[in-house]
N, C-alpha and C. Protein backbone atom coordinates (compact mmCIF):
# COMPACT_ATOMS: atom_id res chain seq x y z
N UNK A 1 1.73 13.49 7.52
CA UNK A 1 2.05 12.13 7.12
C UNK A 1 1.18 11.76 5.92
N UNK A 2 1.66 11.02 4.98
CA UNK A 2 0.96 10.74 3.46
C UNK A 2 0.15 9.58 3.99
N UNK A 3 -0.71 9.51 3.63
CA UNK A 3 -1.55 7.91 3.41
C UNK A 3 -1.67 6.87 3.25
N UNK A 4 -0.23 7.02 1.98
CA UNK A 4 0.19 5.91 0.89
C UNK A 4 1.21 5.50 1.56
N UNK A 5 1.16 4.20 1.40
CA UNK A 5 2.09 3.39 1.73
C UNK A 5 2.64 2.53 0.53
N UNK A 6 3.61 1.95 0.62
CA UNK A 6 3.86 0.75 -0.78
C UNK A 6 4.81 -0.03 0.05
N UNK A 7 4.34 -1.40 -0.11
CA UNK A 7 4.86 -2.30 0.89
C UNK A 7 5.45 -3.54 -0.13
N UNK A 8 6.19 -4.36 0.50
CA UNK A 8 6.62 -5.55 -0.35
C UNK A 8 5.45 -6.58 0.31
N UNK A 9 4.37 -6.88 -0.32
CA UNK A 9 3.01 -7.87 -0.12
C UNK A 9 2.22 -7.97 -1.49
N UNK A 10 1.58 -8.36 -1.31
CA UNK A 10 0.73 -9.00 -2.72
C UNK A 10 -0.74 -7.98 -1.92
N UNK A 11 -1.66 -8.22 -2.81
CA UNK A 11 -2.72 -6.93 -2.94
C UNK A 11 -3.63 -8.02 -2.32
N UNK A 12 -3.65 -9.34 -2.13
CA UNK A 12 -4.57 -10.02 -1.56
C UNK A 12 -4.27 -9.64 0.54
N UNK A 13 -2.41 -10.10 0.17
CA UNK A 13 -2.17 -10.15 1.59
C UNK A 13 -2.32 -8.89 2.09
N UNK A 14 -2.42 -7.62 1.47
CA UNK A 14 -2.50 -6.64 2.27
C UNK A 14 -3.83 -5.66 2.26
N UNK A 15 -4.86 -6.41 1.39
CA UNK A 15 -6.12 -6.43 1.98
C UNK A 15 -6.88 -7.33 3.07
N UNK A 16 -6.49 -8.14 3.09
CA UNK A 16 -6.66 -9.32 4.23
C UNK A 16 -5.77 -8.26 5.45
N UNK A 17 -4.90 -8.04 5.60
CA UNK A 17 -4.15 -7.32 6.77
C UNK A 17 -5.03 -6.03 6.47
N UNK A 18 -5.40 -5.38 5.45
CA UNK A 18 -5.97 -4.38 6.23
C UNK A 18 -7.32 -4.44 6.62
N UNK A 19 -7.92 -6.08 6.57
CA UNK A 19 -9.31 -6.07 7.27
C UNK A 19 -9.37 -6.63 8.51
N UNK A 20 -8.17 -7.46 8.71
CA UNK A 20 -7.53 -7.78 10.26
C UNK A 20 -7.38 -7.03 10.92
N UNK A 21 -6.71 -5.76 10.65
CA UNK A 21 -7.01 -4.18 11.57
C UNK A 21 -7.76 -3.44 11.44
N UNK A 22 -9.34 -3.45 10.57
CA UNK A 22 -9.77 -2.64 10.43
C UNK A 22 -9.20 -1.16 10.06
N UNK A 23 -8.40 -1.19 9.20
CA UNK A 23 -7.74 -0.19 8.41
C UNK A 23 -8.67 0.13 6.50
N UNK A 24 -9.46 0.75 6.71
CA UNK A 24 -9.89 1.05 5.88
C UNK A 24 -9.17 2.06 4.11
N UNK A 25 -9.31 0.75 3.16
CA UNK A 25 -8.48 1.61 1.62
C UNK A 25 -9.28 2.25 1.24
N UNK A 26 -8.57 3.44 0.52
CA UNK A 26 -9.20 4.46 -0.29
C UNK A 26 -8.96 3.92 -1.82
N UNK A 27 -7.81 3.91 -1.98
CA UNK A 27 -7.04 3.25 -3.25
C UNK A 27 -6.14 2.15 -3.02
N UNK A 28 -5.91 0.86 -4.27
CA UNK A 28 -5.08 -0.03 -3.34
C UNK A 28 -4.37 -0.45 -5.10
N UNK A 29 -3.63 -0.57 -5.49
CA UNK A 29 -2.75 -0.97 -7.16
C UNK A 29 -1.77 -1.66 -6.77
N UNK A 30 -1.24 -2.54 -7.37
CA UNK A 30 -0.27 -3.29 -7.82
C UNK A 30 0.98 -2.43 -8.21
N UNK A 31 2.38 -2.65 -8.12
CA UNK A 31 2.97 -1.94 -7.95
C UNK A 31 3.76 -2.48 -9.41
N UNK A 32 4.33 -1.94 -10.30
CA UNK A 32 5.05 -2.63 -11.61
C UNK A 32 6.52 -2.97 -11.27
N UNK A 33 6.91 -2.69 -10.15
CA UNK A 33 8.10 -2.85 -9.33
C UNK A 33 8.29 -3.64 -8.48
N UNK A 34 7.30 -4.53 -8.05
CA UNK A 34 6.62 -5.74 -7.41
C UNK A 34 6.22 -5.20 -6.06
N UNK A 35 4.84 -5.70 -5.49
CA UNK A 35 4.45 -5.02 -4.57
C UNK A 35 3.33 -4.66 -4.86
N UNK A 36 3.05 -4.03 -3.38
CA UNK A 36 1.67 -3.24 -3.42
C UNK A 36 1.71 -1.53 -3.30
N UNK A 37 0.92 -0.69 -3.56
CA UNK A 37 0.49 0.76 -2.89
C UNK A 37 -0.81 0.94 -2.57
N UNK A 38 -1.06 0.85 -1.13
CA UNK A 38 -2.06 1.05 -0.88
C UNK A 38 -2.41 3.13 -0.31
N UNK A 39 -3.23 3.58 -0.45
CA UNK A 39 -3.77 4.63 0.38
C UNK A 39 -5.13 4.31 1.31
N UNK A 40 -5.00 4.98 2.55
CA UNK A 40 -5.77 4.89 3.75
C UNK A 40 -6.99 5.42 4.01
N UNK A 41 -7.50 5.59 4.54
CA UNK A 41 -8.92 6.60 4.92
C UNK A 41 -8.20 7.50 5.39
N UNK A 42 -7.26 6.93 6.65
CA UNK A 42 -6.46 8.53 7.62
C UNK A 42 -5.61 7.82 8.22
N UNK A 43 -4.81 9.09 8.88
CA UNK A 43 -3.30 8.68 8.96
C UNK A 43 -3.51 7.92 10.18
N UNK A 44 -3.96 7.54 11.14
CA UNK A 44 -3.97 6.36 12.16
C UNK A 44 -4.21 4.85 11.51
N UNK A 45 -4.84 4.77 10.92
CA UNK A 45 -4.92 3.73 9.99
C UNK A 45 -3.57 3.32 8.98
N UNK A 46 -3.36 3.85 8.49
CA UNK A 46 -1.64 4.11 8.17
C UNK A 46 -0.67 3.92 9.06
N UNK A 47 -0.51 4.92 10.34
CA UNK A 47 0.59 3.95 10.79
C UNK A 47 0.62 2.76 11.75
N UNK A 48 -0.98 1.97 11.42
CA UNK A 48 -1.13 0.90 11.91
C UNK A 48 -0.67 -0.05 10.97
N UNK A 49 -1.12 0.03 9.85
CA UNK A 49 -0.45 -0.38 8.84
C UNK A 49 0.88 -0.89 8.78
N UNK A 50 1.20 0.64 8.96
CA UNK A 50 3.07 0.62 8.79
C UNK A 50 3.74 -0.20 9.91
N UNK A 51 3.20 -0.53 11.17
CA UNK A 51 3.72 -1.06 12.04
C UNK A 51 3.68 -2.30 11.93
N UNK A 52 2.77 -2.89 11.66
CA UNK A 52 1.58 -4.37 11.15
C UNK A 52 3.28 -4.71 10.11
N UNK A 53 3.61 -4.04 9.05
CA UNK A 53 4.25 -4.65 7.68
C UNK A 53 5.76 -4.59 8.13
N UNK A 54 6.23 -3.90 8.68
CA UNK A 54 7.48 -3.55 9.79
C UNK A 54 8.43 -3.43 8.35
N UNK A 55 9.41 -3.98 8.59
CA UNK A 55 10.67 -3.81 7.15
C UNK A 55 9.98 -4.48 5.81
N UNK A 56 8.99 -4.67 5.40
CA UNK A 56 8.50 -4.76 4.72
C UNK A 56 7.80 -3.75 3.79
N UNK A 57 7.96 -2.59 4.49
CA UNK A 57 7.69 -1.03 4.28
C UNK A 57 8.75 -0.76 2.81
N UNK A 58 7.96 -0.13 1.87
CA UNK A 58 9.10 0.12 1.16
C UNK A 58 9.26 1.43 1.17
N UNK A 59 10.94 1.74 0.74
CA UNK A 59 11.18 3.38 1.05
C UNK A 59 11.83 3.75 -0.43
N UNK A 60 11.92 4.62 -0.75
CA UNK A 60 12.45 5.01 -1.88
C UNK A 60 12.16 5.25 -3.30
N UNK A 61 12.10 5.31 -4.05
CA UNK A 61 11.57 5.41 -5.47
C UNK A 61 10.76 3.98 -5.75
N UNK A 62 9.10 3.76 -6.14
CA UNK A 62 8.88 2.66 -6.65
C UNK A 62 8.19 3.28 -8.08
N UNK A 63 8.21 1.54 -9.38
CA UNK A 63 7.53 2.25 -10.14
C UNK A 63 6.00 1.85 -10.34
N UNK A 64 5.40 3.14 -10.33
CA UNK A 64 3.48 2.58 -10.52
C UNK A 64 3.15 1.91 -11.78
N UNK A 65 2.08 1.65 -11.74
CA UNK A 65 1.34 0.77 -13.16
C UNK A 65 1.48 2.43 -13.88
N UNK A 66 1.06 2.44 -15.27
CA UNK A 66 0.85 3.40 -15.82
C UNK A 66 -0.55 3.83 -15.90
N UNK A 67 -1.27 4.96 -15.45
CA UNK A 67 -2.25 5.38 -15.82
C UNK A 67 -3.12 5.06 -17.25
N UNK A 68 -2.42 4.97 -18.27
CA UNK A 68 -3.19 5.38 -19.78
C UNK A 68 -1.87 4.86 -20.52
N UNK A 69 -2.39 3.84 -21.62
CA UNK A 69 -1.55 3.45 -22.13
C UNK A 69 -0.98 3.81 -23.16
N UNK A 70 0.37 4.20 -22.72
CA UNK A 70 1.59 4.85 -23.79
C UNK A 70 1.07 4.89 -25.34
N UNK A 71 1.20 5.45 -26.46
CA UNK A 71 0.60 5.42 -27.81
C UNK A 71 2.15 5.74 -28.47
């Protein structure tokens, strides 16, 4: 199971939810597709997560911020 999750929440609400479960981030970005992607410490933490955000889970292609900006 991957780590990463990308949920439809804002990066406030889903750090606040992940200190309500004690779900510890490794990495957490803004999503350019609206949304969040967070990654976990480990996968129990994750699919506490995933259960916590329910259809709010996003599935499918999202797009990330860009690393390094295009020239």
């Amino acid at each position: 199971m991957s780590r990463a999750i990308n949920l439809d929440a804002t990066l406030a609400h889903v750090t606040d939810m992940c200190a309500k479960h004690a779900a510890v981030i490794s990495v957490i970005e803004p999503l350019q597709s609206g949304g969040t992607r967070v990654v976990l410490l480990n996968a129990h933490d994750t699919a506490v997560i995933t259960r916590a955000y329910g259809n709010k889970v996003l599935t499918g292609a999202v797009q990330r911020m860009p690393i390094r900006p295009r020239h």
